[in-house]
PDB file of N, CA and C in Angstrom:
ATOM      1  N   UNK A   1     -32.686  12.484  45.086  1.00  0.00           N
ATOM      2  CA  UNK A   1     -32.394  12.642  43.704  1.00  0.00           C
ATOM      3  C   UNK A   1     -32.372  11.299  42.981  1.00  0.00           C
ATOM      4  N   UNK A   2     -32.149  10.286  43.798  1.00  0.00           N
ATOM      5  CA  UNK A   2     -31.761   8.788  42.836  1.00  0.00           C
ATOM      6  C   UNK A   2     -32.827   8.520  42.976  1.00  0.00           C
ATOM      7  N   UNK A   3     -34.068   8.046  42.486  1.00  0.00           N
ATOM      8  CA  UNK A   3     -35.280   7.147  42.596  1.00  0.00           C
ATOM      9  C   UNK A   3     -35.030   6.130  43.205  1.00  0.00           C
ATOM     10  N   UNK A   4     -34.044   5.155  42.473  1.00  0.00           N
ATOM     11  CA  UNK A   4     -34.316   3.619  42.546  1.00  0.00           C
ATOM     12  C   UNK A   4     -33.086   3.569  43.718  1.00  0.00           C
ATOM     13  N   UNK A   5     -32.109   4.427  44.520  1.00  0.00           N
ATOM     14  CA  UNK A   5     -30.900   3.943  45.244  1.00  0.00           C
ATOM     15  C   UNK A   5     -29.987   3.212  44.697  1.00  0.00           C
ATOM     16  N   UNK A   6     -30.076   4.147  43.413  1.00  0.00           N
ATOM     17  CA  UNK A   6     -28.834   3.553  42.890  1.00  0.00           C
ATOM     18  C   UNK A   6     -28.685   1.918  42.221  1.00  0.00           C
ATOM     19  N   UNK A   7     -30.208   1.660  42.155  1.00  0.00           N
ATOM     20  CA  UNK A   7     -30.274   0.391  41.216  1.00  0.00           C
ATOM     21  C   UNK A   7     -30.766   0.565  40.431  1.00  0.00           C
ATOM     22  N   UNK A   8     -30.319  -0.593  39.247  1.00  0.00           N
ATOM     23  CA  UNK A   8     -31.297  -0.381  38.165  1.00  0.00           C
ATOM     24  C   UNK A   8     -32.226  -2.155  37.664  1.00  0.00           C
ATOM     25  N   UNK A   9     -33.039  -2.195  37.560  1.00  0.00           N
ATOM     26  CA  UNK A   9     -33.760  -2.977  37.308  1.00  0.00           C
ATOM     27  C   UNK A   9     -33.886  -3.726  36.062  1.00  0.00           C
ATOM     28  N   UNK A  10     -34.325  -4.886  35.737  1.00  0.00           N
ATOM     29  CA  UNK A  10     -34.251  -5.500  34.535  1.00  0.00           C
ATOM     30  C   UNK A  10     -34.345  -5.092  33.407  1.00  0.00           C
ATOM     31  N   UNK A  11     -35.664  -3.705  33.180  1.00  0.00           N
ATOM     32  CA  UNK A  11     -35.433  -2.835  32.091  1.00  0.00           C
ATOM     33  C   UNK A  11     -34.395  -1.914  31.864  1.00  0.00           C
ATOM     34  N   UNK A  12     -34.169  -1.734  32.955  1.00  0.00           N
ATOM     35  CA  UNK A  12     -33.154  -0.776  32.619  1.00  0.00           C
ATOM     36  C   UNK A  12     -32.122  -0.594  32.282  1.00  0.00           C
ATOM     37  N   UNK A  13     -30.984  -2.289  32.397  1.00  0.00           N
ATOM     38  CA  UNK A  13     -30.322  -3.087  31.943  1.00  0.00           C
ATOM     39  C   UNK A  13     -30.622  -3.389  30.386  1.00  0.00           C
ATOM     40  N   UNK A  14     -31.432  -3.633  30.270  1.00  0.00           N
ATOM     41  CA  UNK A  14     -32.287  -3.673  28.776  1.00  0.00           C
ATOM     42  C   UNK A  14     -32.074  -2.793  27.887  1.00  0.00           C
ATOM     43  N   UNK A  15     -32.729  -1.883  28.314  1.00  0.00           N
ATOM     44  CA  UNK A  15     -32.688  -0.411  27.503  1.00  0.00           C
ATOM     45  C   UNK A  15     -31.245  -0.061  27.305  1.00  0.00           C
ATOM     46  N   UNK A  16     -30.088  -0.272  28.494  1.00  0.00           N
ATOM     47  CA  UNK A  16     -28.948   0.236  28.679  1.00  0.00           C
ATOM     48  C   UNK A  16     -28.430  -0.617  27.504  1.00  0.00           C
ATOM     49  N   UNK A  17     -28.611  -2.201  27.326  1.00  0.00           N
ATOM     50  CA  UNK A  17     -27.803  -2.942  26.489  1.00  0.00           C
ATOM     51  C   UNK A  17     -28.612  -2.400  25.018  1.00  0.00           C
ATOM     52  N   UNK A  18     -29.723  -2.336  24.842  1.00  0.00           N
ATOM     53  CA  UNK A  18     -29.842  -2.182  23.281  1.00  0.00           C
ATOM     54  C   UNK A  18     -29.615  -0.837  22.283  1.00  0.00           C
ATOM     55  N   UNK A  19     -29.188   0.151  23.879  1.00  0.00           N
ATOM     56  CA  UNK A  19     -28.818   1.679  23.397  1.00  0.00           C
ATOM     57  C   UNK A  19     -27.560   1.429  22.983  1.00  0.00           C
ATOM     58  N   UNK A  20     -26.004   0.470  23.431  1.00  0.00           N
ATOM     59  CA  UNK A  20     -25.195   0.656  23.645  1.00  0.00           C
ATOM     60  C   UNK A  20     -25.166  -0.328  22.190  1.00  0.00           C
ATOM     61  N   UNK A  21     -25.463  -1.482  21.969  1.00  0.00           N
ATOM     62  CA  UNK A  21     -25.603  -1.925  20.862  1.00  0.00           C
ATOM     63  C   UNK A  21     -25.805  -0.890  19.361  1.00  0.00           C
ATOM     64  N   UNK A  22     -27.069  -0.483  19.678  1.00  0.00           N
ATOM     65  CA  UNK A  22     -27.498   0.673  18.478  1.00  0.00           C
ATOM     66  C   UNK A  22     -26.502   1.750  18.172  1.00  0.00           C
ATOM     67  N   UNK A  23     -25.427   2.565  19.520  1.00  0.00           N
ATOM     68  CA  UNK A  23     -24.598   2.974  19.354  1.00  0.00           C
ATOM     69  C   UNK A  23     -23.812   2.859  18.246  1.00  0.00           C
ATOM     70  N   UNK A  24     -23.146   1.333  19.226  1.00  0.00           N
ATOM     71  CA  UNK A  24     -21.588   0.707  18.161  1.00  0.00           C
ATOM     72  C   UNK A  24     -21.915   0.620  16.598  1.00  0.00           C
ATOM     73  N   UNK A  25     -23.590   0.075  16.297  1.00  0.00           N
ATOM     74  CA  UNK A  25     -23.785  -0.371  15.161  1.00  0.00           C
ATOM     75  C   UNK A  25     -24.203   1.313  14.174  1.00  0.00           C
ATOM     76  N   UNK A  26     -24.764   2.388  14.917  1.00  0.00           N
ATOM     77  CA  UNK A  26     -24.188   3.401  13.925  1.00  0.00           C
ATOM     78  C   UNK A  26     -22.783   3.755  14.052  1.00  0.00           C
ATOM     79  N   UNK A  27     -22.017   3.610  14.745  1.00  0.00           N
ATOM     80  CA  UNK A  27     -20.821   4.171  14.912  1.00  0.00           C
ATOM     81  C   UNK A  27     -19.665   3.168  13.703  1.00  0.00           C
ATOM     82  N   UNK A  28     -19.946   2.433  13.749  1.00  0.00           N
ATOM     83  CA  UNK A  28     -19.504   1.565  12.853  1.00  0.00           C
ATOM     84  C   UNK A  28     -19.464   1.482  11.041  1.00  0.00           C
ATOM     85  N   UNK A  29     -20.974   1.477  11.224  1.00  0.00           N
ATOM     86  CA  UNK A  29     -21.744   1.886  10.093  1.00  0.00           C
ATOM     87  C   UNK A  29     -21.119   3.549   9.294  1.00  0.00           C
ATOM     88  N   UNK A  30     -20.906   4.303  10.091  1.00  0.00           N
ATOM     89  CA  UNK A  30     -20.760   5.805   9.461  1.00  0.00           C
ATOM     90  C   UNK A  30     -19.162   5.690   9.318  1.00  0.00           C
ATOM     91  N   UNK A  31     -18.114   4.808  10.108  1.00  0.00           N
ATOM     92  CA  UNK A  31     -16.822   4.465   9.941  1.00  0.00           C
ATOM     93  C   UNK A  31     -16.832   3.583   8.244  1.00  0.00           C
ATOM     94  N   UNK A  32     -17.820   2.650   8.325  1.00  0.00           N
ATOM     95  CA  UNK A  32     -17.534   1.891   6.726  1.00  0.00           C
ATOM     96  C   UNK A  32     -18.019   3.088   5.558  1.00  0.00           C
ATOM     97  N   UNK A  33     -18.953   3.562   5.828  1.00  0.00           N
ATOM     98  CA  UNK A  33     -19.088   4.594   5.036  1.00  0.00           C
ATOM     99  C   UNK A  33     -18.409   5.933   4.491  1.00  0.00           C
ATOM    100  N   UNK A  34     -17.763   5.987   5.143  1.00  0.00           N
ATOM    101  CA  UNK A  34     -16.600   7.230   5.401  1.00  0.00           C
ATOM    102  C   UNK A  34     -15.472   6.796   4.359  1.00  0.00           C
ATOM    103  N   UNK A  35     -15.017   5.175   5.250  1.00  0.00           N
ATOM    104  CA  UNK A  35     -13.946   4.643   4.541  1.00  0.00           C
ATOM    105  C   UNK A  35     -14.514   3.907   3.230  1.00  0.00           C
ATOM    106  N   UNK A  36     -15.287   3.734   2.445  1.00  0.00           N
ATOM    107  CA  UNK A  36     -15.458   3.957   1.000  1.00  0.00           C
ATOM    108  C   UNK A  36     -15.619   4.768   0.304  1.00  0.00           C
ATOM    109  N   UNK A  37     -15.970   5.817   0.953  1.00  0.00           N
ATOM    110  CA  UNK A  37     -16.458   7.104   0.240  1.00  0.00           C
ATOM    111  C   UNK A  37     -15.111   7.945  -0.296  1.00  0.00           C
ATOM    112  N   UNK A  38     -14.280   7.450   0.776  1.00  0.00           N
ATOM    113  CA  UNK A  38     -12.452   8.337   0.567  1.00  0.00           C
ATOM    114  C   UNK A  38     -11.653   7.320  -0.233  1.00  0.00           C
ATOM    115  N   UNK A  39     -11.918   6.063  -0.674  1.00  0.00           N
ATOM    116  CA  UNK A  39     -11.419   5.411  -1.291  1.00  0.00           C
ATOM    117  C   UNK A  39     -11.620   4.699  -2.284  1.00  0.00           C
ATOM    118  N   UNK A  40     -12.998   5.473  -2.629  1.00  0.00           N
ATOM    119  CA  UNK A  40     -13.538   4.756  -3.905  1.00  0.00           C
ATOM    120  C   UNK A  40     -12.653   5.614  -5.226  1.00  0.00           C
ATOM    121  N   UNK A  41     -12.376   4.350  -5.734  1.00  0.00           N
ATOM    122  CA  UNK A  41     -11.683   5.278  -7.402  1.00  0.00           C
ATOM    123  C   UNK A  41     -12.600   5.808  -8.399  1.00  0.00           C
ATOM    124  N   UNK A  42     -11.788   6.869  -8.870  1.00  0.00           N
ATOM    125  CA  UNK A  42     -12.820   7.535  -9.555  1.00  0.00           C
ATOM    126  C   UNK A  42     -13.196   6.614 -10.722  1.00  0.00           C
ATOM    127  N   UNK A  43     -14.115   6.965 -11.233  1.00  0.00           N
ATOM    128  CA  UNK A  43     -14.655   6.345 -13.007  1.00  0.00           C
ATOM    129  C   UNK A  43     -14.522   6.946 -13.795  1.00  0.00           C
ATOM    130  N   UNK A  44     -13.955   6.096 -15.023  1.00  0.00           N
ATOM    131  CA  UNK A  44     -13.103   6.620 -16.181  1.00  0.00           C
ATOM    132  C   UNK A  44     -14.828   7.347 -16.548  1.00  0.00           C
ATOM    133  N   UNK A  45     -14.337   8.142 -17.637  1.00  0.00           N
ATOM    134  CA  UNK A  45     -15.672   8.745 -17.893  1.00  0.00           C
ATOM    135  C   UNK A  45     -16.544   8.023 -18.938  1.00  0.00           C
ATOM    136  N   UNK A  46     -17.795   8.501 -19.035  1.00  0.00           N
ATOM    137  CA  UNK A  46     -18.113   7.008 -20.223  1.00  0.00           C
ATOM    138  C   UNK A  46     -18.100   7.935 -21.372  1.00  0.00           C
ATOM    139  N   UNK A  47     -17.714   6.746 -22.118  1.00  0.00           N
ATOM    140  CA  UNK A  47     -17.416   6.604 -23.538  1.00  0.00           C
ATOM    141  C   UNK A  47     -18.179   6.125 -24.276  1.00  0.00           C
ATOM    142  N   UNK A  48     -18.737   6.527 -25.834  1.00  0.00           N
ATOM    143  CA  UNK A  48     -19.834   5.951 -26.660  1.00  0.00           C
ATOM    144  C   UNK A  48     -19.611   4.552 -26.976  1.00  0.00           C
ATOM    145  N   UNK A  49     -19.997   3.332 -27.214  1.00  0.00           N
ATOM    146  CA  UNK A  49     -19.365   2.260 -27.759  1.00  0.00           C
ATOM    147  C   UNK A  49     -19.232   2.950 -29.314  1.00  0.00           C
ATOM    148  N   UNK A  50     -17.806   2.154 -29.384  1.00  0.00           N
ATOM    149  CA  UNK A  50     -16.913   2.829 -31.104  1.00  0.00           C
ATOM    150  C   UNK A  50     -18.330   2.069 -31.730  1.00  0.00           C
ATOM    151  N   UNK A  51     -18.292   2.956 -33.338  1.00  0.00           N
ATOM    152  CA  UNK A  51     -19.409   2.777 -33.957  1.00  0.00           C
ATOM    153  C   UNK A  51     -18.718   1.567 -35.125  1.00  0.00           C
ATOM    154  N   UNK A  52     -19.082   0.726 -34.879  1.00  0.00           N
ATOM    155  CA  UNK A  52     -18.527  -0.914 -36.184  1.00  0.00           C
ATOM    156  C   UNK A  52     -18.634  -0.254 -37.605  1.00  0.00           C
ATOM    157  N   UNK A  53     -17.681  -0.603 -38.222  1.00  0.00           N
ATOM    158  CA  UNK A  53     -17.873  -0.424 -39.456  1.00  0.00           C
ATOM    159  C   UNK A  53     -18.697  -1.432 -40.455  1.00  0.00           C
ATOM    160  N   UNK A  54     -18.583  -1.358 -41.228  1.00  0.00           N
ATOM    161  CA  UNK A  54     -19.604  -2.487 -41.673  1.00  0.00           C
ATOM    162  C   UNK A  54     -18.246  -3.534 -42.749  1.00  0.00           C
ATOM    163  N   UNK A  55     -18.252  -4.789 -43.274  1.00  0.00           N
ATOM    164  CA  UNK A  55     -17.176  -5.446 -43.676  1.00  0.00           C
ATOM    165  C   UNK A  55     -16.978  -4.850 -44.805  1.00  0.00           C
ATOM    166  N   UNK A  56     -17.297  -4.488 -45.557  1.00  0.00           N
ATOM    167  CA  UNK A  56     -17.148  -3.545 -47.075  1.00  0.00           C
ATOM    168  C   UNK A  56     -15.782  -2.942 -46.728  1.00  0.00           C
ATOM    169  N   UNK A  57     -16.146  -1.982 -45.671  1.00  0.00           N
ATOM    170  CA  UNK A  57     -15.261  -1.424 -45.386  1.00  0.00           C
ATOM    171  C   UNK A  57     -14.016  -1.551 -44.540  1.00  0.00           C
ATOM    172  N   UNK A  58     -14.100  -2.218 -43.402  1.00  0.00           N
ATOM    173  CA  UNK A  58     -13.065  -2.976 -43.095  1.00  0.00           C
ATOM    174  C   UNK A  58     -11.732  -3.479 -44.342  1.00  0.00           C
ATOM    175  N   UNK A  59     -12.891  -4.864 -45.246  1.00  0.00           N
ATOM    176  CA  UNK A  59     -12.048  -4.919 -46.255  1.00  0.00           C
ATOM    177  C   UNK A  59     -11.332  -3.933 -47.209  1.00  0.00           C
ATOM    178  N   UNK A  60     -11.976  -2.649 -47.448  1.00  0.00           N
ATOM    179  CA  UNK A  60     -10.978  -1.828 -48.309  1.00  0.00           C
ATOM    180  C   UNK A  60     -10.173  -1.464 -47.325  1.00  0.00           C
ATOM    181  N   UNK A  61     -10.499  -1.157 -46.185  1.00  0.00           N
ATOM    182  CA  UNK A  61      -9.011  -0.650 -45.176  1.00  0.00           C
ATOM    183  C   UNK A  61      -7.730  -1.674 -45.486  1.00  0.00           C
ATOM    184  N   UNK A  62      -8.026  -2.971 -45.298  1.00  0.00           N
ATOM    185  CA  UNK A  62      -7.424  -3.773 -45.371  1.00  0.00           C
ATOM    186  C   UNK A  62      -6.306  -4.425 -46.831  1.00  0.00           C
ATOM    187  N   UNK A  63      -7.131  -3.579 -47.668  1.00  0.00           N
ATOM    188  CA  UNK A  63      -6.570  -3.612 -49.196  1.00  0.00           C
ATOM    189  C   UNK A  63      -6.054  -2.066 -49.351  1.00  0.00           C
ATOM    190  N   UNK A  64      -6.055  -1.223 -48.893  1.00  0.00           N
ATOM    191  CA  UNK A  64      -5.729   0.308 -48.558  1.00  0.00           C
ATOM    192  C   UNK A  64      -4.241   0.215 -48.038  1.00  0.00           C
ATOM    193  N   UNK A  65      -4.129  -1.057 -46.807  1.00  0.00           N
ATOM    194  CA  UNK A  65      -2.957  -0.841 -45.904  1.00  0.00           C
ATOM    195  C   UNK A  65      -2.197  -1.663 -46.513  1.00  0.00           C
ATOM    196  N   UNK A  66      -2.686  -2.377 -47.472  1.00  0.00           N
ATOM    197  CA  UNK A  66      -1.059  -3.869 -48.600  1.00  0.00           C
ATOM    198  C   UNK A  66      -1.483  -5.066 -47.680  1.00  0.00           C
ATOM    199  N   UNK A  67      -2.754  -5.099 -46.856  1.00  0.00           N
ATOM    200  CA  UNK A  67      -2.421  -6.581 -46.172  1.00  0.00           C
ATOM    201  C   UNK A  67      -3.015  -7.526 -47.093  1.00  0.00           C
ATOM    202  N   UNK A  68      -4.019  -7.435 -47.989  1.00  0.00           N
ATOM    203  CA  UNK A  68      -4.178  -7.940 -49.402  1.00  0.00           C
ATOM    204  C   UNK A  68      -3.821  -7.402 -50.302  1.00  0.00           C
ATOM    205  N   UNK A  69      -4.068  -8.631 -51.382  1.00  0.00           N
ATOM    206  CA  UNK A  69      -3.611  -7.769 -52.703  1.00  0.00           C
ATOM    207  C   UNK A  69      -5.149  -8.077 -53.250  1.00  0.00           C
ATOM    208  N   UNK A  70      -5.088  -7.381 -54.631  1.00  0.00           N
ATOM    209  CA  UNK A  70      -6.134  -7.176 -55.525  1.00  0.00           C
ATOM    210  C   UNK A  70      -7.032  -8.088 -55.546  1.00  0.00           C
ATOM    211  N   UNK A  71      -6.652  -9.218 -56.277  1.00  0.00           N
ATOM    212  CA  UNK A  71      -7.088 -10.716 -55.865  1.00  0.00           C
ATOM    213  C   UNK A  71      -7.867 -11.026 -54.962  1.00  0.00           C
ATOM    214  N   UNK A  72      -7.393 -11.180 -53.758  1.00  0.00           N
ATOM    215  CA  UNK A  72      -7.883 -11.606 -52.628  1.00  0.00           C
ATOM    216  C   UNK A  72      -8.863 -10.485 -52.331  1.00  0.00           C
ATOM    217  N   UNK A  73      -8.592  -9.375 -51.989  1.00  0.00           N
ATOM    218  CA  UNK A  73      -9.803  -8.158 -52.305  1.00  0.00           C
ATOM    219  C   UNK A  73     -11.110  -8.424 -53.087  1.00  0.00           C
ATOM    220  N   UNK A  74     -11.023  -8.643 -54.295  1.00  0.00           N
ATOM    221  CA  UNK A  74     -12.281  -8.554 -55.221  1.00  0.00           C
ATOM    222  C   UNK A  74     -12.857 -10.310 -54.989  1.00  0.00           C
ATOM    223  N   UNK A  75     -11.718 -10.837 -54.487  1.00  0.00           N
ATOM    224  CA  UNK A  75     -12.604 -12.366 -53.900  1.00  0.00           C
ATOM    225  C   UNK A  75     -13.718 -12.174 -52.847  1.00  0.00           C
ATOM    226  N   UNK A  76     -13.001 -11.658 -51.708  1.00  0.00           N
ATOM    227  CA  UNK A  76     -13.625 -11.370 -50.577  1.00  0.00           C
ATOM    228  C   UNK A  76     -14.996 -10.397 -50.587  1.00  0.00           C
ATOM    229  N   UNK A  77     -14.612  -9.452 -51.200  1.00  0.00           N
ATOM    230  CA  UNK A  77     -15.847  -8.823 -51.970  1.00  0.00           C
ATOM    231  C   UNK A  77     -17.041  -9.263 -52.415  1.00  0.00           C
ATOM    232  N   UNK A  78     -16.810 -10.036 -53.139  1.00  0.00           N
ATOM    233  CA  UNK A  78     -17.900 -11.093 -54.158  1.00  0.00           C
ATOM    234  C   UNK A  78     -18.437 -11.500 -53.544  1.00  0.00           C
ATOM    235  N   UNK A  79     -18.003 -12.221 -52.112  1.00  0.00           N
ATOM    236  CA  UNK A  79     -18.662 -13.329 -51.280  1.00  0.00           C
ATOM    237  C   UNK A  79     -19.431 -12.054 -50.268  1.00  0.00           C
ATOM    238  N   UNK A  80     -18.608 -11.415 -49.681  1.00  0.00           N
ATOM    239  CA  UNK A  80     -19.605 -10.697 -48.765  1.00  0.00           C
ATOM    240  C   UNK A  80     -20.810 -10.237 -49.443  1.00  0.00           C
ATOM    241  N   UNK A  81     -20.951  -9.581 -50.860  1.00  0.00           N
ATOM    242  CA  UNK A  81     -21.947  -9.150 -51.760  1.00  0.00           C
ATOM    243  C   UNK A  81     -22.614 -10.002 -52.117  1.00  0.00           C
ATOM    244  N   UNK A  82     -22.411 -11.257 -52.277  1.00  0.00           N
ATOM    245  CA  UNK A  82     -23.323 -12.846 -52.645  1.00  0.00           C
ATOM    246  C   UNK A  82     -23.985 -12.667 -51.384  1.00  0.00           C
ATOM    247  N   UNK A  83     -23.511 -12.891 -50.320  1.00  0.00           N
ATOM    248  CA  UNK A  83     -23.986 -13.545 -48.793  1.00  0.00           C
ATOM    249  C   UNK A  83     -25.199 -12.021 -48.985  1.00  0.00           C
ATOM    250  N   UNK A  84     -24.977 -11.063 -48.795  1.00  0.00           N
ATOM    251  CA  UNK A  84     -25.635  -9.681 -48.347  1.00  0.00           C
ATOM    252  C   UNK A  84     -24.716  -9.420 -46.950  1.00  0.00           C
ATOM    253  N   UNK A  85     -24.089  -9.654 -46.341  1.00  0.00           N
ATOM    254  CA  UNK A  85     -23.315  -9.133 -45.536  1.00  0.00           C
ATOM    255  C   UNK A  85     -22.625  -7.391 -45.239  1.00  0.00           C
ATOM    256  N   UNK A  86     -21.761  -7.669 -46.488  1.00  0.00           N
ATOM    257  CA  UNK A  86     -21.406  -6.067 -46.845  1.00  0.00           C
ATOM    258  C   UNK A  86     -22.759  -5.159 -46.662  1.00  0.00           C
ATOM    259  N   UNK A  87     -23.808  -5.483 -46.661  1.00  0.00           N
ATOM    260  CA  UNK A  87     -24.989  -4.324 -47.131  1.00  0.00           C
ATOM    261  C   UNK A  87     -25.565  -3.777 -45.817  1.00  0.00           C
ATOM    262  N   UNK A  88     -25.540  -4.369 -44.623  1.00  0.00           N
ATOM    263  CA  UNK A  88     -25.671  -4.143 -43.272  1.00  0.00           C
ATOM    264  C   UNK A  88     -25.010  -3.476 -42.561  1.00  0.00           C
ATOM    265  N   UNK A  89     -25.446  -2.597 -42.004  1.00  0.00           N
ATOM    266  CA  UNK A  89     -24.760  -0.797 -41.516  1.00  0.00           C
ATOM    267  C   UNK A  89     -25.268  -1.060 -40.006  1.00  0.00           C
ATOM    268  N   UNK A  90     -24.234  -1.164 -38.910  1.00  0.00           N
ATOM    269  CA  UNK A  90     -24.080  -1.167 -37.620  1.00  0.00           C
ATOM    270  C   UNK A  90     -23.747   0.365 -37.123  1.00  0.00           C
TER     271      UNK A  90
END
């Protein structure tokens, strides 16, 4: 039944070491995989980027809520409307 009497020969040593190698290295491999797969956190869900207002409007919020007054409002105004700033829609 034994061919060789129970020896094994240089290949066969060979074969024995690069099976036992290939082993550990899937066995390993399907262990790191496992353990990220159970511990990855979930992801927040996605979200649109918020849509910018354009400064026109900003500034009336800002004259809406008392953090300017009138003044400073129709200043700020003038200049964004000089520049063309205000007129650009994001």
């Amino acid at each position: 039944m034994y061919w060789n009497d129970h020896d094994m020969n240089g290949w066969d040593w060979f074969a024995m070491s690069i099976g036992t190698v290939l082993l550990w290295a899937l066995l390993i491999t399907v262990a790191v995989l496992l353990f990220r797969t159970f511990n990855r956190t979930p992801e927040p869900p996605h979200r649109e980027t918020p849509h910018r207002e354009s400064p026109e409007r900003l500034l009336a919020e800002r004259f809406a809520r008392g953090e300017i007054d009138e003044e400073e409002y129709r200043r700020r105004l003038a200049v964004l409307r000089a520049d063309g700033i205000g007129l650009i829609e994001h």
